[in-house]
C-alpha atoms as a PDB file:
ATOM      1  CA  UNK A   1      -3.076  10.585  -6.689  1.00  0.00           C
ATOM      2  CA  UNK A   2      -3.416   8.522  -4.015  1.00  0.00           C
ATOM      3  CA  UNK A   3       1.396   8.235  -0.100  1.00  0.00           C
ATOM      4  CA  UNK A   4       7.201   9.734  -0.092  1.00  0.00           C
ATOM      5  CA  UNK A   5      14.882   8.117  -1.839  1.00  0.00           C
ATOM      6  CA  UNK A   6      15.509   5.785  -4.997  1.00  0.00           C
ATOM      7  CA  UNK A   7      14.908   2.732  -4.139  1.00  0.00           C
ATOM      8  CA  UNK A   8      14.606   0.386  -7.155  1.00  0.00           C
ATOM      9  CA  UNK A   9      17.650  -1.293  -6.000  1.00  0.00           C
ATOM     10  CA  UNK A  10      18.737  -1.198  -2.535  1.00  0.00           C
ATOM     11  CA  UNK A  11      21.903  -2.146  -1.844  1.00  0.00           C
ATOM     12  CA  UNK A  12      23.289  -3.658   1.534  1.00  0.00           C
ATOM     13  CA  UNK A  13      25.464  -0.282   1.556  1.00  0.00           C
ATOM     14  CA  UNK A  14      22.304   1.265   2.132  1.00  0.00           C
ATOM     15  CA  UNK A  15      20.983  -1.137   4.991  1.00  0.00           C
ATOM     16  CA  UNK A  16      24.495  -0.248   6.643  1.00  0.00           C
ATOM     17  CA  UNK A  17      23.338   2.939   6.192  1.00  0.00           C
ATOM     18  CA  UNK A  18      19.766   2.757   7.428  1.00  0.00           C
ATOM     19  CA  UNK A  19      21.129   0.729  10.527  1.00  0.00           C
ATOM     20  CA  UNK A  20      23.857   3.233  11.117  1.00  0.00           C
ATOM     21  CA  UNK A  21      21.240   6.212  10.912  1.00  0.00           C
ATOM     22  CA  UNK A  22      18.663   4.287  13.809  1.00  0.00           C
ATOM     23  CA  UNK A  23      21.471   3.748  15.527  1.00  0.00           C
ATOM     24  CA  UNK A  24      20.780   0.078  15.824  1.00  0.00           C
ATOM     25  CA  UNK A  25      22.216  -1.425  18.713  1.00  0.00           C
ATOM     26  CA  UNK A  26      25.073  -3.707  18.854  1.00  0.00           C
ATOM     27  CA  UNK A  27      23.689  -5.619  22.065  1.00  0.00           C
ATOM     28  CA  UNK A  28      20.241  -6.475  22.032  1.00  0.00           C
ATOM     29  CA  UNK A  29      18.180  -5.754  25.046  1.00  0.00           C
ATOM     30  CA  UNK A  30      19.013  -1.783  25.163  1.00  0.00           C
ATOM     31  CA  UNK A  31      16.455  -1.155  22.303  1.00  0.00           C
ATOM     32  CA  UNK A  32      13.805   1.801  23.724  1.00  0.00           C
ATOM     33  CA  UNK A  33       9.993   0.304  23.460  1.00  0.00           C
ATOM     34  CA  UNK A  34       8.998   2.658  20.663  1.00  0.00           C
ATOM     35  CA  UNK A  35      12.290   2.539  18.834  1.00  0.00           C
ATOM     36  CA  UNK A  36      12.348  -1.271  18.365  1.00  0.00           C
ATOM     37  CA  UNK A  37       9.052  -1.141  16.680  1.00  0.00           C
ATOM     38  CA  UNK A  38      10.392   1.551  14.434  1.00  0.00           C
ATOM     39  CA  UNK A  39      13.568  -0.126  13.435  1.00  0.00           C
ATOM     40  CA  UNK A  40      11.428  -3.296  12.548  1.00  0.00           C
ATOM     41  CA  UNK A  41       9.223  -1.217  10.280  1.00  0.00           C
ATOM     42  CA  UNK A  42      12.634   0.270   8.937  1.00  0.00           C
ATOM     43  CA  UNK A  43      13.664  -2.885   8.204  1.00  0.00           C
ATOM     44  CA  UNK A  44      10.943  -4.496   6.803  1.00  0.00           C
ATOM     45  CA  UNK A  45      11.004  -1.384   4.398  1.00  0.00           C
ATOM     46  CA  UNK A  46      14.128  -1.367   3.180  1.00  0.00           C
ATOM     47  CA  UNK A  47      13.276  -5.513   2.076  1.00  0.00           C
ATOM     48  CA  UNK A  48      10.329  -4.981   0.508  1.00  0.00           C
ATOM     49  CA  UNK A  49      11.990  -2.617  -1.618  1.00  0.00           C
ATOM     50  CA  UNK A  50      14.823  -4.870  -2.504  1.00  0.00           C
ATOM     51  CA  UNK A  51      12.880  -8.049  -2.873  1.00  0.00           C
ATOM     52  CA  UNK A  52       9.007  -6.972  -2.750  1.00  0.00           C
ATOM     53  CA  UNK A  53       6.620  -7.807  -0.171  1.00  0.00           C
ATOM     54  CA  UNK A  54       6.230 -11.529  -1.687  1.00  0.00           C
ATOM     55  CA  UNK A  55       9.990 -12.567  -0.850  1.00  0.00           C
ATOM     56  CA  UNK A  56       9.754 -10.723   2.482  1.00  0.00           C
ATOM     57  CA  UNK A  57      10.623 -12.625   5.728  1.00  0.00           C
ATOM     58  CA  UNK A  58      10.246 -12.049  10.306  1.00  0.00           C
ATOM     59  CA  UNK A  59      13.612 -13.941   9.749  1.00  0.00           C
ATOM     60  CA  UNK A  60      14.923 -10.899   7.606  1.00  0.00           C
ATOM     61  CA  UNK A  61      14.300  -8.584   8.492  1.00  0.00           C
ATOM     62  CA  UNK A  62      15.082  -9.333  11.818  1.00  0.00           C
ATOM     63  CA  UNK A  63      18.688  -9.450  11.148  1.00  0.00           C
ATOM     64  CA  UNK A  64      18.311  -6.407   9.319  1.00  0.00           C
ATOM     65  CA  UNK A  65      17.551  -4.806  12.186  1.00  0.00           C
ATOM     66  CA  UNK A  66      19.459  -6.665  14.317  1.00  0.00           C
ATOM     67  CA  UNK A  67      17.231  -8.256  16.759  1.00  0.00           C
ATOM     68  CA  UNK A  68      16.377 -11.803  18.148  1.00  0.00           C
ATOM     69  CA  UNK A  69      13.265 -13.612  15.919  1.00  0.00           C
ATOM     70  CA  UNK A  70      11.583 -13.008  18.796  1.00  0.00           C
ATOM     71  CA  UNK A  71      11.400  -9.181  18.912  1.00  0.00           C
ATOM     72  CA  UNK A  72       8.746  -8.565  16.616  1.00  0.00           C
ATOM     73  CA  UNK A  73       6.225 -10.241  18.214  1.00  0.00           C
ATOM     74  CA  UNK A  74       6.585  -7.694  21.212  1.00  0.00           C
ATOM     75  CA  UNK A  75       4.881  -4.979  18.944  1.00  0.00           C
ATOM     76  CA  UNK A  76       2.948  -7.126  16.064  1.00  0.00           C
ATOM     77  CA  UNK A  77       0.967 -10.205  15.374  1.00  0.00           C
ATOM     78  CA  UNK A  78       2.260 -11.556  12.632  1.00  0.00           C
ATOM     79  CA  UNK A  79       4.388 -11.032   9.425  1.00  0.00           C
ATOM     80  CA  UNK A  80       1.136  -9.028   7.468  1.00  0.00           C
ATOM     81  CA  UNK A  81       0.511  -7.162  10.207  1.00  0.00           C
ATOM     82  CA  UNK A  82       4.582  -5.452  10.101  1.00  0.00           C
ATOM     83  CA  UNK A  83       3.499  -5.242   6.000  1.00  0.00           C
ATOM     84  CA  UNK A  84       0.592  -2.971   7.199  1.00  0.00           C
ATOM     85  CA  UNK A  85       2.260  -0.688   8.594  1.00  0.00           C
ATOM     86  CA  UNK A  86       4.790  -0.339   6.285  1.00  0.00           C
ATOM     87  CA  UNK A  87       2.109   0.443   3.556  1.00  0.00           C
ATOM     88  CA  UNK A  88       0.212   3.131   6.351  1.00  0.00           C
ATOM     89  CA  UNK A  89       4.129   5.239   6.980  1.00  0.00           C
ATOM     90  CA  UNK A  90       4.258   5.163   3.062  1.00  0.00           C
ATOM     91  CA  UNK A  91       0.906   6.619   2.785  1.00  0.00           C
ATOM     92  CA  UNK A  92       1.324   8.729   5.085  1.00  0.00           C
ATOM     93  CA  UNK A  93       4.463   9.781   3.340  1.00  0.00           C
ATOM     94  CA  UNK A  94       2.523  10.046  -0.157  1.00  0.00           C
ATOM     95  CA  UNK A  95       0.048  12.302   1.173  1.00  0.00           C
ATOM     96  CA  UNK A  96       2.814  14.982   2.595  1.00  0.00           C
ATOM     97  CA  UNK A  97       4.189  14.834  -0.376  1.00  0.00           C
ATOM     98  CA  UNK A  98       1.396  15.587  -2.322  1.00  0.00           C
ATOM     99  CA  UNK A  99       1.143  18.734  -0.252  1.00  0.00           C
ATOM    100  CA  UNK A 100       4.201  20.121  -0.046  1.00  0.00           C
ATOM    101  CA  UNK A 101       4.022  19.414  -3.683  1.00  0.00           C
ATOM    102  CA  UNK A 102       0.915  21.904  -4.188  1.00  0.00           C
ATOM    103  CA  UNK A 103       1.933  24.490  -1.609  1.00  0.00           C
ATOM    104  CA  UNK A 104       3.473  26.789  -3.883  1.00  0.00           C
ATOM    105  CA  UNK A 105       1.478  26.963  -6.254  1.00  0.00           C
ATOM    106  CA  UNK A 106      -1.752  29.441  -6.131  1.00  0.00           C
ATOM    107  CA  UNK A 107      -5.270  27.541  -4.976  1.00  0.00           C
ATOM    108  CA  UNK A 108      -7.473  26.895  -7.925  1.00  0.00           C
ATOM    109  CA  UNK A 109      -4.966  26.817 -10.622  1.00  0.00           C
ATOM    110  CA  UNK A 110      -4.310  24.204 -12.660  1.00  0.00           C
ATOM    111  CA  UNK A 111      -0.709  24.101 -11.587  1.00  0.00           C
ATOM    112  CA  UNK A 112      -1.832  22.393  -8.154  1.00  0.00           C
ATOM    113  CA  UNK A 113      -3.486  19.468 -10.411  1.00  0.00           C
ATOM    114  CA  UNK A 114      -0.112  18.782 -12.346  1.00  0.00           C
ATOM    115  CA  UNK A 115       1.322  18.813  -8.907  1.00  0.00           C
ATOM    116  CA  UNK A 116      -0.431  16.275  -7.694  1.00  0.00           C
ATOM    117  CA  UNK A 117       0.025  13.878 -10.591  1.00  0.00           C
ATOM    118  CA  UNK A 118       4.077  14.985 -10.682  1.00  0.00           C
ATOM    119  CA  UNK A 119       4.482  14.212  -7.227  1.00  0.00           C
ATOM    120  CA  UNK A 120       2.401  10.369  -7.371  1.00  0.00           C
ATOM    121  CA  UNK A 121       4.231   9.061 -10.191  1.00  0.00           C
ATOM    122  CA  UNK A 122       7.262  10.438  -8.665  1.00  0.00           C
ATOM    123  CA  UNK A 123       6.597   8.647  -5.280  1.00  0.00           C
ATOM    124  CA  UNK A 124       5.782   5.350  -7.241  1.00  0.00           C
ATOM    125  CA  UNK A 125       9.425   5.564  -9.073  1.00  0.00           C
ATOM    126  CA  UNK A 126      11.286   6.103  -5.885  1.00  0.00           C
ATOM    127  CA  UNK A 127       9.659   3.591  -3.911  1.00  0.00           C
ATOM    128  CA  UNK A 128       7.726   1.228  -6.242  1.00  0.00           C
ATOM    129  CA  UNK A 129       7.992  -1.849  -3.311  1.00  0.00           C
ATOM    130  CA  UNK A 130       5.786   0.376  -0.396  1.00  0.00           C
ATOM    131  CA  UNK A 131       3.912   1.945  -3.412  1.00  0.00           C
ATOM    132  CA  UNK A 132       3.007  -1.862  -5.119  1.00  0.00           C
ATOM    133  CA  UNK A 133       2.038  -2.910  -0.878  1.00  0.00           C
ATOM    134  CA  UNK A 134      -0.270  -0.213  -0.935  1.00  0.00           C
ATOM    135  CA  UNK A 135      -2.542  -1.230  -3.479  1.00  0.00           C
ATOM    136  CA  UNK A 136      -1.579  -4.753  -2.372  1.00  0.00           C
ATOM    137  CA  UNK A 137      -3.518  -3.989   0.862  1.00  0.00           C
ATOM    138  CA  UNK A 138      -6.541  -2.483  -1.119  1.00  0.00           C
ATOM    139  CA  UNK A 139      -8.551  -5.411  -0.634  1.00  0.00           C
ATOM    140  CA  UNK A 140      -8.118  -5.759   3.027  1.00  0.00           C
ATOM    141  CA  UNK A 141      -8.321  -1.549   4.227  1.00  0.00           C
ATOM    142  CA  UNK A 142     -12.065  -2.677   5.908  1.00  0.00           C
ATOM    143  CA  UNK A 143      -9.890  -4.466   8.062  1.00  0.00           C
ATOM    144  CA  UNK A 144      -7.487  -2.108   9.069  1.00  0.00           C
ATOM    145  CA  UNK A 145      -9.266   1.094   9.670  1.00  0.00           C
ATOM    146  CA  UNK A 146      -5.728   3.601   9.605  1.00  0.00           C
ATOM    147  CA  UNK A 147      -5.494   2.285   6.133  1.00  0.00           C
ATOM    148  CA  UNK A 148      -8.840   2.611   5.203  1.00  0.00           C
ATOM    149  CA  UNK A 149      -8.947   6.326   6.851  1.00  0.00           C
ATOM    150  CA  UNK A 150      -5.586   7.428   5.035  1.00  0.00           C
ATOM    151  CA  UNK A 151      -6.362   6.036   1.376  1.00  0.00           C
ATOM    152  CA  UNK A 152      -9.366   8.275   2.080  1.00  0.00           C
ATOM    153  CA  UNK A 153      -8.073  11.408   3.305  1.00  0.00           C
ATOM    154  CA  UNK A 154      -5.726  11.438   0.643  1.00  0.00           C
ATOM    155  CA  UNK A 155      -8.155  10.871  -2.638  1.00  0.00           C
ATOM    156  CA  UNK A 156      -9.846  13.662  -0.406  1.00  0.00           C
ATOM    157  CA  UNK A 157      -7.084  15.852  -0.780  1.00  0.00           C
ATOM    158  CA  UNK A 158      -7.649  15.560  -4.604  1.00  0.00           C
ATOM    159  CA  UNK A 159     -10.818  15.607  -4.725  1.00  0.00           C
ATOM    160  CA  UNK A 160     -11.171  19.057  -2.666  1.00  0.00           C
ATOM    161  CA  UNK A 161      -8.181  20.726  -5.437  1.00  0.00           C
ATOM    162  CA  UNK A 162     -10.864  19.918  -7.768  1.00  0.00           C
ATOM    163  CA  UNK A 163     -13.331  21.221  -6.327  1.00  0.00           C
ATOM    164  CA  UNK A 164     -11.101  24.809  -5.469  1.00  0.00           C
ATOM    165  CA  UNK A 165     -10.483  24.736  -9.580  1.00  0.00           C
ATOM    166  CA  UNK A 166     -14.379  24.851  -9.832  1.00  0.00           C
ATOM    167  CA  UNK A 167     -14.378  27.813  -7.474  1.00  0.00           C
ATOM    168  CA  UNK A 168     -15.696  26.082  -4.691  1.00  0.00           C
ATOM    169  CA  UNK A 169     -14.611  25.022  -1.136  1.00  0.00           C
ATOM    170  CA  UNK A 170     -17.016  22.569  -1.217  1.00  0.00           C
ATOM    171  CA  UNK A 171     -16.941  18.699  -3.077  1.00  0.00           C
ATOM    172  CA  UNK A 172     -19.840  18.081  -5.172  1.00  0.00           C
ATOM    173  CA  UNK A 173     -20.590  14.294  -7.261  1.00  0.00           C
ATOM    174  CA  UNK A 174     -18.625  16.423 -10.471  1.00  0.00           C
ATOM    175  CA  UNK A 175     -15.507  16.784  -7.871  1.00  0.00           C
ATOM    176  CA  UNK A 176     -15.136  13.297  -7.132  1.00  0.00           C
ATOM    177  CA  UNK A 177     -15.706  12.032 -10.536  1.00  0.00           C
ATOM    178  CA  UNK A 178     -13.217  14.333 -11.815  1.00  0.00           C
ATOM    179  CA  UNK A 179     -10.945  13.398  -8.854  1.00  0.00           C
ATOM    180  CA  UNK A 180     -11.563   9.697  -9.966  1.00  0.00           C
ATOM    181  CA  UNK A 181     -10.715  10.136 -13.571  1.00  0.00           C
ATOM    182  CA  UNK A 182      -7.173  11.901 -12.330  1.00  0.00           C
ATOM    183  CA  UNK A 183      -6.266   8.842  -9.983  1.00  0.00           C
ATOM    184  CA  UNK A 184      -7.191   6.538 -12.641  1.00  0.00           C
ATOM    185  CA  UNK A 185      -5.029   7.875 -15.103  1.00  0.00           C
ATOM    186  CA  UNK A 186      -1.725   8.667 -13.277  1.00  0.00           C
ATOM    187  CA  UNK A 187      -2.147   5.837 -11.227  1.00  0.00           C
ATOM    188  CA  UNK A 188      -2.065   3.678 -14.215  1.00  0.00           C
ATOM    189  CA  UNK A 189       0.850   5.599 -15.922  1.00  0.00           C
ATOM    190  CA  UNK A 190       2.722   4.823 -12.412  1.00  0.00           C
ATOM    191  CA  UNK A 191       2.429   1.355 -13.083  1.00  0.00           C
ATOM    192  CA  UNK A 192       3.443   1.778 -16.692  1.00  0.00           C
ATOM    193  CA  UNK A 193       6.518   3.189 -15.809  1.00  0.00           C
ATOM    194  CA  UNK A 194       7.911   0.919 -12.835  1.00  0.00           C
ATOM    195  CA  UNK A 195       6.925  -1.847 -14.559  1.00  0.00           C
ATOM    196  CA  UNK A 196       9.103  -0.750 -17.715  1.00  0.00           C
ATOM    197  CA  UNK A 197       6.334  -1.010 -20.163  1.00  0.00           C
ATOM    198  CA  UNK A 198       6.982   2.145 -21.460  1.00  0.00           C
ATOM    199  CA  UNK A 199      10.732   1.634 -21.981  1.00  0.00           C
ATOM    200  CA  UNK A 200       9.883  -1.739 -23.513  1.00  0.00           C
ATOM    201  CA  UNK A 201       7.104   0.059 -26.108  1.00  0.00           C
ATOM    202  CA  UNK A 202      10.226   2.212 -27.078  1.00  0.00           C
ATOM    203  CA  UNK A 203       7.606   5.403 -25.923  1.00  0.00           C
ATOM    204  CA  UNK A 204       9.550   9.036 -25.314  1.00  0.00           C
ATOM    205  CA  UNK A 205       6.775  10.459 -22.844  1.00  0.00           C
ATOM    206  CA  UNK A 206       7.455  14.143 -21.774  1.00  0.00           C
ATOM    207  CA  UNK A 207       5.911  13.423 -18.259  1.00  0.00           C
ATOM    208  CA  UNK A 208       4.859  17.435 -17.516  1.00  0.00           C
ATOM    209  CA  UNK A 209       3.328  17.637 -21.302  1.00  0.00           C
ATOM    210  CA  UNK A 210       1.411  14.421 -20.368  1.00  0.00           C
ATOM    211  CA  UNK A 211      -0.019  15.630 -16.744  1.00  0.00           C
ATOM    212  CA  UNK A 212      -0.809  19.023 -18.294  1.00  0.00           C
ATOM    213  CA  UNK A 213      -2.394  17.527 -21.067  1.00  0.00           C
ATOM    214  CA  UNK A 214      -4.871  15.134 -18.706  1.00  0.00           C
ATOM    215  CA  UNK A 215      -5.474  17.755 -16.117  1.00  0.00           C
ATOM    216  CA  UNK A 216      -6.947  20.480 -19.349  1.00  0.00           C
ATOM    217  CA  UNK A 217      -8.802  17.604 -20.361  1.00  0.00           C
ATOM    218  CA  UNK A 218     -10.532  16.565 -17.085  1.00  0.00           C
ATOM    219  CA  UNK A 219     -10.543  20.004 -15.030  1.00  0.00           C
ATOM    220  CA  UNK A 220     -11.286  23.560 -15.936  1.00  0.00           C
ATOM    221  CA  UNK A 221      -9.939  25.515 -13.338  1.00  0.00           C
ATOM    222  CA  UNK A 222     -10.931  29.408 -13.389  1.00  0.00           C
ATOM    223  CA  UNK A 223      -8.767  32.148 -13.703  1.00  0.00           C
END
């Protein structure tokens, strides 16, 4: 439940798009500090969605953008560093979602826990490139201490619904177990789906039967 467009195949429609919403430019050198940065990270999203983070280049998305090879190095070190922070806006963008994605529903109930596991697969489908660089940073979040700080917040944010199904405002060792068990599972179901193995295994999943199912099974929320 650790995070927010389909984007399983972006088109260059969509980068004319994307360029023509940023208003990118024709003449480079009347690009505002902060919104060069942005663009770049714009940029280097919309290619790791079309080709993943493996096939991503500077060069790229530089054009993309529309800026000399030399413009990124004005706001970032190197080519991993630009990844970064494409995987810390889609975190950040996971973790709204997750909740808007509870807010209507009453605190304690187990609606908010379906919520939460509608809204992460849902975020995987739409963007499987930023959500695959996510977990592709895992390894590495002790050296970049946003990452590390989000990923945590936001398996926080799980582990406190949890903990308002038990009645309580505050997180015990059962919450975060429970919390665990709940990323676990529709974090691998995420992966199932993007990565078609469900569609290959000829499996009809009703997704909402399937979250209500695992959230009975793991939480017992009062009321």
């Amino acid at each position: 439940m650790l995070e927010p467009l389909t984007l399983t195949s972006v088109t260059m429609s969509e980068r004319e798009w994307i360029m023509t919403k940023t208003q990118i430019p024709n003449k480079r050198g009347n690009y505002h500090h902060g919104d060069l940065r942005a663009q770049l990270i714009e940029a280097t999203r919309v290619l790791v969605e079309e080709k993943g983070p493996d096939h991503f280049s500077v060069s790229e998305a530089c054009r993309v953008a529309g800026v000399s090879t030399a413009a990124p190095y004005k706001h970032f070190k190197n080519k991993e560093e630009m990844l970064q922070e494409v995987a810390l806006e889609g975190m950040h963008r996971h973790r709204d979602q997750m909740l808007q994605e509870v807010a209507p529903h009453p605190r304690g109930t187990l609606a908010r826990i379906v919520a939460l596991g509608r809204v992460y697969v849902r975020f995987a489908e739409e963007e499987p490139g930023v959500f695959r660089l996510m977990f592709a940073f895992s390894d590495d979040h002790d050296k970049h201490e946003a990452l590390e700080d989000t990923g945590e917040e936001t398996f926080k944010v799980v582990q406190q619904e949890v903990a308002w199904c038990r009645g309580s405002d505050e997180i015990e060792e059962q919450d975060i177990h429970q919390a665990f068990l709940l990323w676990s599972f529709v974090h691998g179901l995420s992966f199932l789906r993007i990565d078609g193995k469900l569609n290959a295994m000829d499996l009809a999943i009703d997704l909402e039967q399937v979250l209500n199912d695992i959230a009975r099974r793991v939480v017992t929320p009062e009321g």
